[in-house]
Protein backbone atom coordinates (compact mmCIF):
# COMPACT_ATOMS: atom_id res chain seq x y z
CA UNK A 1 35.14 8.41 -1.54
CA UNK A 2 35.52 7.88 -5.14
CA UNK A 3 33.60 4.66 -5.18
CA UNK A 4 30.63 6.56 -3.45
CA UNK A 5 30.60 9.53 -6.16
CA UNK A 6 30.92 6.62 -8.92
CA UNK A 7 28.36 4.71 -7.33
CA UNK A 8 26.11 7.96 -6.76
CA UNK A 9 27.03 8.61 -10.81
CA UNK A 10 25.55 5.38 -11.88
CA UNK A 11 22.36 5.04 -9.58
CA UNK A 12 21.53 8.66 -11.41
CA UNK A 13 22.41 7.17 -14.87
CA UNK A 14 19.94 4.31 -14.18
CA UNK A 15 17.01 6.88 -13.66
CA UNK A 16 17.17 5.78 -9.36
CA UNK A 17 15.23 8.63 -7.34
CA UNK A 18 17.11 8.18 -3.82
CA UNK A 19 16.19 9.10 -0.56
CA UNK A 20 17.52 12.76 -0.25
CA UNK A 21 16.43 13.32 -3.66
CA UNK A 22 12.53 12.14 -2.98
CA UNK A 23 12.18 14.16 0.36
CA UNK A 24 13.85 17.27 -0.87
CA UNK A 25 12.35 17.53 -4.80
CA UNK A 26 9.29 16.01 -4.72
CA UNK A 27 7.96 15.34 -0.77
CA UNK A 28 8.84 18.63 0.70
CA UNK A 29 7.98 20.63 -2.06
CA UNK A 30 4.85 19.36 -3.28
CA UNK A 31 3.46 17.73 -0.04
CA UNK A 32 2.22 20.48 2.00
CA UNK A 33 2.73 19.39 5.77
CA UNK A 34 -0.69 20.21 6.71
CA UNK A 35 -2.23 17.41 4.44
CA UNK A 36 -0.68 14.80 6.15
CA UNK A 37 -2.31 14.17 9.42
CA UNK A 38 -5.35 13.53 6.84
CA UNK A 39 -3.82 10.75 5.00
CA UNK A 40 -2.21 9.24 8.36
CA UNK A 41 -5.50 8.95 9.80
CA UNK A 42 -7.38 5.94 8.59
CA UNK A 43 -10.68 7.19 9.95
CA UNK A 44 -10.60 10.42 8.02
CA UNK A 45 -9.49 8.28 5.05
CA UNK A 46 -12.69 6.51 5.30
CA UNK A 47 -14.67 9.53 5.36
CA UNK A 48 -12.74 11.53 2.69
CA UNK A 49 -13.62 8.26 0.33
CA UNK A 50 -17.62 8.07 1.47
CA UNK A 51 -16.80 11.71 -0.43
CA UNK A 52 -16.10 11.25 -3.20
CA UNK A 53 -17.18 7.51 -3.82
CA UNK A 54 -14.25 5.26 -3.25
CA UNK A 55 -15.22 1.82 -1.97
CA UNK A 56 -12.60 1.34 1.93
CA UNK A 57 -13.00 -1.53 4.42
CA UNK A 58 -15.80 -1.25 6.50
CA UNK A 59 -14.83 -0.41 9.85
CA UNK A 60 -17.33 -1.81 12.39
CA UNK A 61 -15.93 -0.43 15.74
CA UNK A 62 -13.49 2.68 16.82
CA UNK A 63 -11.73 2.09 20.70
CA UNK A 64 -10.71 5.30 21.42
CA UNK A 65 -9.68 4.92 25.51
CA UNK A 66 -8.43 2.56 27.91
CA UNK A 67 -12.22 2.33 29.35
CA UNK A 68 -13.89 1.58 25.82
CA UNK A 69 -11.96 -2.02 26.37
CA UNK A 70 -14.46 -2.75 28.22
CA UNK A 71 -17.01 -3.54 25.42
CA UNK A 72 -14.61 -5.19 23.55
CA UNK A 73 -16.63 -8.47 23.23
CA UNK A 74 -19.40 -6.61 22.25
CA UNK A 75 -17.32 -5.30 19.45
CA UNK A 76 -15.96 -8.01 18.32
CA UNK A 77 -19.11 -10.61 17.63
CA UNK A 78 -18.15 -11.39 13.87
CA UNK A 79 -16.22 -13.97 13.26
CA UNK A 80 -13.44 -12.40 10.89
CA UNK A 81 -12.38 -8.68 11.13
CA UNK A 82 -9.09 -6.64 11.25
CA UNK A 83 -7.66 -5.28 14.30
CA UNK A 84 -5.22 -2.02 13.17
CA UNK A 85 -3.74 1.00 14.72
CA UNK A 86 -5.63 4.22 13.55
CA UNK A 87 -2.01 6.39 12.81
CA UNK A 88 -0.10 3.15 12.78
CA UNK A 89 2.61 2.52 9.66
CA UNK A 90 4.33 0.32 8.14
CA UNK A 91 1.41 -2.74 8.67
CA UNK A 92 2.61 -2.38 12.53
CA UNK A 93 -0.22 -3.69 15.17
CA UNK A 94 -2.74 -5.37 11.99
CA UNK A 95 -3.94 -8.84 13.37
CA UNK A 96 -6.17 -10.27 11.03
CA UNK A 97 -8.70 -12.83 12.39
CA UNK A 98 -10.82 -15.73 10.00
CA UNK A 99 -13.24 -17.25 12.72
CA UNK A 100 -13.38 -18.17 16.43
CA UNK A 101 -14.18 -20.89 18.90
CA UNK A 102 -15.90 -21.11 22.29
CA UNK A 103 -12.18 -19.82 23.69
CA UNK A 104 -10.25 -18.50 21.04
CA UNK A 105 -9.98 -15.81 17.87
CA UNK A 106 -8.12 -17.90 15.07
CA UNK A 107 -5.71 -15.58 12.97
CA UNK A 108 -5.18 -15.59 9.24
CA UNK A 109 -2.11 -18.34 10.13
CA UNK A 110 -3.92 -20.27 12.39
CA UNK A 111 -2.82 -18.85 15.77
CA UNK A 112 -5.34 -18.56 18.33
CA UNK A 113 -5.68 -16.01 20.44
CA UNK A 114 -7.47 -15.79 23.64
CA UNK A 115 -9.61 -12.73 24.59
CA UNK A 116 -7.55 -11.12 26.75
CA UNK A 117 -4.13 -11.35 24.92
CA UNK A 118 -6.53 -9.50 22.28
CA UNK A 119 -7.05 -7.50 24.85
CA UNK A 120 -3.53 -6.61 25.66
CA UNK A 121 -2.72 -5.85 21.82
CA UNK A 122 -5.71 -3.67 22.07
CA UNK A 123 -4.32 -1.70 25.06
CA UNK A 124 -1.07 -1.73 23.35
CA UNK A 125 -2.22 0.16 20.30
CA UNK A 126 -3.77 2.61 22.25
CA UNK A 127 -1.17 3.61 24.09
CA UNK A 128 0.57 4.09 20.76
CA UNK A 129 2.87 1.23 20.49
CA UNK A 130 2.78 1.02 16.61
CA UNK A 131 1.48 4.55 15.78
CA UNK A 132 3.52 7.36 14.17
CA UNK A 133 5.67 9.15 16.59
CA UNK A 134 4.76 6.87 19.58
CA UNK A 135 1.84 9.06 20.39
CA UNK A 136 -1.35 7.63 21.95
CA UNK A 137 -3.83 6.20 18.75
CA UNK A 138 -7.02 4.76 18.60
CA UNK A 139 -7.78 0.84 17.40
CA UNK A 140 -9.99 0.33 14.60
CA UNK A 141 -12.31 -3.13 14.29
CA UNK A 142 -12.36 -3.17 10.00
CA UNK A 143 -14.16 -5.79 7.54
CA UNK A 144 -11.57 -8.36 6.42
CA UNK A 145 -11.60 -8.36 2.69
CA UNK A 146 -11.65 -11.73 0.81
CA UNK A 147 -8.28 -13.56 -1.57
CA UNK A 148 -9.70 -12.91 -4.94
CA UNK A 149 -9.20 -15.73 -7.55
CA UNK A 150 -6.77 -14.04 -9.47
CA UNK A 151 -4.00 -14.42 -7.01
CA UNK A 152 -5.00 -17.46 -4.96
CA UNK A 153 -1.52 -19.35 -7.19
CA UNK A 154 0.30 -16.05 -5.72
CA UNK A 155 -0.65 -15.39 -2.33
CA UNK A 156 0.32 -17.51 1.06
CA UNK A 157 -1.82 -16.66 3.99
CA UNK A 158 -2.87 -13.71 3.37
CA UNK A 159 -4.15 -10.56 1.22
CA UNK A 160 -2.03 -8.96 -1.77
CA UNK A 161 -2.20 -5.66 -2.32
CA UNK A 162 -1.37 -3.14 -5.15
CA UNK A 163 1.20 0.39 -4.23
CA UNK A 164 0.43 3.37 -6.69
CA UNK A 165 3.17 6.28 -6.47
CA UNK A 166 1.71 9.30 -8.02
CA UNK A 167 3.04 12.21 -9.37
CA UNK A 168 0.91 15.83 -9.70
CA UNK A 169 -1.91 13.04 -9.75
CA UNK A 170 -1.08 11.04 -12.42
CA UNK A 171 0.21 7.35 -12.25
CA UNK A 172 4.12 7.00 -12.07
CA UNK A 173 4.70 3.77 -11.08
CA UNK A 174 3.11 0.49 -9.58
CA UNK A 175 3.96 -2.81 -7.90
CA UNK A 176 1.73 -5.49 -6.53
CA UNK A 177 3.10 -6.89 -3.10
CA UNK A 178 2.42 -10.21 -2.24
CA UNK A 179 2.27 -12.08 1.15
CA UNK A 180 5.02 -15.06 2.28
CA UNK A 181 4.97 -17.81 4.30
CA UNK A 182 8.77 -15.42 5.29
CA UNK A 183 6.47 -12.83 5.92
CA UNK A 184 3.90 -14.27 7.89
CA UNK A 185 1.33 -13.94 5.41
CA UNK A 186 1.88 -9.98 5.15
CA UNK A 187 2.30 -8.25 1.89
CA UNK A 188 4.88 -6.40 3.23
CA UNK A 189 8.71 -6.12 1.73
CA UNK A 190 10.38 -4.92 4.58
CA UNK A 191 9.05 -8.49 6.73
CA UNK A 192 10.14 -10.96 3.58
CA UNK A 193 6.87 -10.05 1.50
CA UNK A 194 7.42 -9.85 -2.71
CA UNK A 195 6.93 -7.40 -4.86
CA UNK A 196 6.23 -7.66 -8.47
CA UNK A 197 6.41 -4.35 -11.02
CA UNK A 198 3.71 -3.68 -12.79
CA UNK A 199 3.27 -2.38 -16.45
CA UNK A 200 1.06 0.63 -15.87
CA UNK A 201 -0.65 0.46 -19.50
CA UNK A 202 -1.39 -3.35 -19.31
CA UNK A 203 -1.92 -4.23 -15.47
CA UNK A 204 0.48 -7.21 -16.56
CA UNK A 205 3.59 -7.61 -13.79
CA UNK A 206 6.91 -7.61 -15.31
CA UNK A 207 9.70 -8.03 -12.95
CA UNK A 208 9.37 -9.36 -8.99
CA UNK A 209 11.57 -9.36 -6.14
CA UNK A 210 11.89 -11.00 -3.01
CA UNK A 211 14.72 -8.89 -0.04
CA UNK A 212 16.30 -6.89 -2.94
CA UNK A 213 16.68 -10.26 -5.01
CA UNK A 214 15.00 -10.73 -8.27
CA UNK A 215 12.42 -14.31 -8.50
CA UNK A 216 10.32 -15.66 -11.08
CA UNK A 217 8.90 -18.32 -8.62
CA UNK A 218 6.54 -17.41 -5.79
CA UNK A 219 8.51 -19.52 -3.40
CA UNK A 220 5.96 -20.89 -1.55
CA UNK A 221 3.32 -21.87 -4.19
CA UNK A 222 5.62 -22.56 -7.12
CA UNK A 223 3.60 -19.85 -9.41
CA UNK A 224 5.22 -17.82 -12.23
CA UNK A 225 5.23 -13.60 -10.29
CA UNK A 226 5.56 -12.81 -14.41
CA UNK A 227 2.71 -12.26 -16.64
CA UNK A 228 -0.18 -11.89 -13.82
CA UNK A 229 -2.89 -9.81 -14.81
CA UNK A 230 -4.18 -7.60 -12.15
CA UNK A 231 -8.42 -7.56 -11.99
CA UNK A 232 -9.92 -4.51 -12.29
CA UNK A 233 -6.74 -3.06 -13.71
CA UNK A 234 -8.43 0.69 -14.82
CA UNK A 235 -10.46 0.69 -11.91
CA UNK A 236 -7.27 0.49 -9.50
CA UNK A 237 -5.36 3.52 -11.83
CA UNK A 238 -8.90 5.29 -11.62
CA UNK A 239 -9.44 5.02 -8.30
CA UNK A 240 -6.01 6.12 -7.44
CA UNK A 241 -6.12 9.33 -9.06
CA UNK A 242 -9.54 10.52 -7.91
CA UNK A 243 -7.94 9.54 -3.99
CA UNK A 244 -4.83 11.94 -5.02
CA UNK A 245 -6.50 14.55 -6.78
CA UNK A 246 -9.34 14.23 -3.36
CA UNK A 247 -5.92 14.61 -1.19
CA UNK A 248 -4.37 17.26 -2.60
CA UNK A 249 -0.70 15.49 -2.46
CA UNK A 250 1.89 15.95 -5.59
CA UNK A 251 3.65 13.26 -4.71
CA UNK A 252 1.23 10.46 -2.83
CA UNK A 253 1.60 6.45 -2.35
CA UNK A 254 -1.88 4.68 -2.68
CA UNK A 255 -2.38 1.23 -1.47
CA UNK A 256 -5.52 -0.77 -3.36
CA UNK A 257 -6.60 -4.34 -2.54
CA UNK A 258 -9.03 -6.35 -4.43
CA UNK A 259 -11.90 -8.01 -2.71
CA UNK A 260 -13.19 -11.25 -3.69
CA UNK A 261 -17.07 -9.81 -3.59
CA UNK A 262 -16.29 -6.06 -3.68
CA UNK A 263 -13.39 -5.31 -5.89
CA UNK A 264 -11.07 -2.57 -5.88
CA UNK A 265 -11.34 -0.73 -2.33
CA UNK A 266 -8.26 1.89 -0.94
CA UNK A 267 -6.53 0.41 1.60
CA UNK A 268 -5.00 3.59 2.80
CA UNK A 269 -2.29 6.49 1.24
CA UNK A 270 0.98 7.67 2.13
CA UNK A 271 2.58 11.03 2.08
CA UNK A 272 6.01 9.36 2.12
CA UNK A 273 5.76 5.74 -0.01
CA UNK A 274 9.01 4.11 0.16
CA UNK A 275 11.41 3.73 -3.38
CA UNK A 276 11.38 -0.28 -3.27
CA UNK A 277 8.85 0.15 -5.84
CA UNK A 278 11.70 0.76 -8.04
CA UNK A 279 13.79 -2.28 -7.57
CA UNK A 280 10.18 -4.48 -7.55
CA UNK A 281 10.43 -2.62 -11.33
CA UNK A 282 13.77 -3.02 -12.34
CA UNK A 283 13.73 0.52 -13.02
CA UNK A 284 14.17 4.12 -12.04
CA UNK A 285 11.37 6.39 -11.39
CA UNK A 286 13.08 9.64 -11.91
CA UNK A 287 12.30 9.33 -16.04
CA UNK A 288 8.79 8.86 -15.54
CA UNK A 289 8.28 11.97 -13.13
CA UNK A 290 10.13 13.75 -15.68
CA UNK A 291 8.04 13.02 -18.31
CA UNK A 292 5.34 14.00 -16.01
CA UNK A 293 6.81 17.38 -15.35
CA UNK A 294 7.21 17.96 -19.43
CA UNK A 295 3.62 16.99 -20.36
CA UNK A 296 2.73 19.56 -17.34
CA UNK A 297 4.96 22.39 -18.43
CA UNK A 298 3.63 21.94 -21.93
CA UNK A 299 -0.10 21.71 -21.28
CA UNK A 300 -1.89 25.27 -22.55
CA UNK A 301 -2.26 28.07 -19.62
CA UNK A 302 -5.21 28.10 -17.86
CA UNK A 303 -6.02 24.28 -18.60
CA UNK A 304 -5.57 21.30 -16.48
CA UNK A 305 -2.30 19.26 -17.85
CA UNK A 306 -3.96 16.47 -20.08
CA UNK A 307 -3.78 12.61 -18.35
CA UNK A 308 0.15 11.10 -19.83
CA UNK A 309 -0.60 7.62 -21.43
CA UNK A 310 1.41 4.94 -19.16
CA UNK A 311 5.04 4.01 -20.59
CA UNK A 312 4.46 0.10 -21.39
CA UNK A 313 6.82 -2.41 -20.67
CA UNK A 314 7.17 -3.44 -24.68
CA UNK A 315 8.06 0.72 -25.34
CA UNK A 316 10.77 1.12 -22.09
CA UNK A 317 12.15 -2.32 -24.15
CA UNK A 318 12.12 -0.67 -27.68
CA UNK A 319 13.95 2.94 -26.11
């Protein structure tokens, strides 16, 4: 037991938020349980962002029932597209598709897939296979979005995409997950994806990690994860506020990709975003929601707490 309270001891030194910590200080008492059927429902996502002007995927088809199967061809006459859950988490049920033959839908690894194994997935989702709780979902037909140039050295197989945490609205902290040949061309960390910090003043990532283990080397294209400039770097923090603030969330993980054509465009939001963020970072997130909570508790009565300038990497050095 001693071990575990010295252990405990340090992780709190280091500035960790942990688990207990996150749901009971900052997810149960500033996310309201009636916002979050909006932000794990893609579809109202999408509309919420037509709102207030936040570019999303394109989603060309909703399957709703068993029966609307039956014009799934009809659906699905582009050649690339996304197939996802509507409540799904965790990147659960996403096949993503670059073209097609006479017989088959090729996937973003070069699978094929015939029409009715789509089909199957398809009837899989909607009886709610990969959603939230189990319960029955709907399957969404979305606009694939494009590698953009910046991360072509970076990416294997698939799309990056950037994770915002943010805190009464205002950037905490940020990491830029990147897909692996270990993760089957998902950015996701929990399937062998990376994840590289990012400075939040510069856009510039500062630290990345691959299952808990720090890399410098993407290990499947040989590129430096250090030093990358993100595009569109004020866009992304820009866009993630005005989706938080839109919300209504204190404490509210935002997921950005960046299209080749397009730029910036929400991915999707989460009421609970995981704290991997911090080890992609190399550091804590409990100072910077701290310092979030002072420059609120300081701002003038009456006035909206003025936006906190991000912590760069060259000033958390210099402390």
């Amino acid at each position: 037991m001693h071990w575990l309270l010295t252990a405990s001891r340090r992780l709190k030194g280091l500035g960790i938020l942990g688990l207990n910590q996150r749901n009971a200080e900052f997810i149960l008492d500033r996310n309201p349980r009636s916002l979050f059927p909006l932000v794990d429902d893609k579809l109202r996502m999408r509309d919420l962002c037509n709102e207030i002007g936040v570019p999303t995927p394109r989603i060309f088809a909703e399957l709703a029932s068993q029966a609307s199967l039956g014009r799934l061809e009809e659906c699905l006459k582009r050649a690339d597209f996304v197939v996802k859950p509507n409540r799904g988490s965790g990147g659960r049920g996403i096949l993503v598709f670059t073209g097609r033959t006479e017989n088959y839908f090729v996937r973003h690894n070069g699978e094929r897939m015939r029409l009715a194994h789509l089909r199957q997935h398809l009837s899989d989702i909607l009886s709610g296979m990969y959603s939230l709780g189990g319960r029955p979902d709907s399957a969404l037909v979305q606009q694939r979005v494009h590698l953009h140039s910046a991360f072509a050295s970076v990416a294997h197989k698939g799309i990056p995409d950037i994770r915002v945490i943010l805190y009464r609205h205002q950037p905490a902290m940020a990491m830029l997950r990147l897909p692996t040949k270990a993760s089957n061309g998902r950015a996701n960390l929990h399937q062998g994806g990376i994840g590289a910090g990012i400075d939040l003043e510069t856009g510039v990532t500062i630290h990345a990690v691959q299952c808990n283990r720090s890399i410098e080397i993407h290990p499947d294209t040989g590129h430096s994860l250090v030093d990358l400039s993100i595009p569109c770097w004020a866009d992304v923090l820009d866009m993630a506020c005005r989706v938080s603030e839109a919300v209504g969330l204190g404490y509210l993980g935002v997921d950005i990709v960046i299209d080749r054509a397009e730029g910036p465009m929400l991915l999707e939001a989460n009421a609970r975003p995981g704290l991997a963020i911090q080890v992609a970072n190399n550091r804590g997130l409990l100072p910077r929601l701290e310092e979030i909570d002072a420059c609120s508790a300081s701002s003038e009565p009456g006035k909206k707490p003025r936006k906190q300038a991000p912590v760069s990497a060259a000033a958390r050095r210099s402390a």
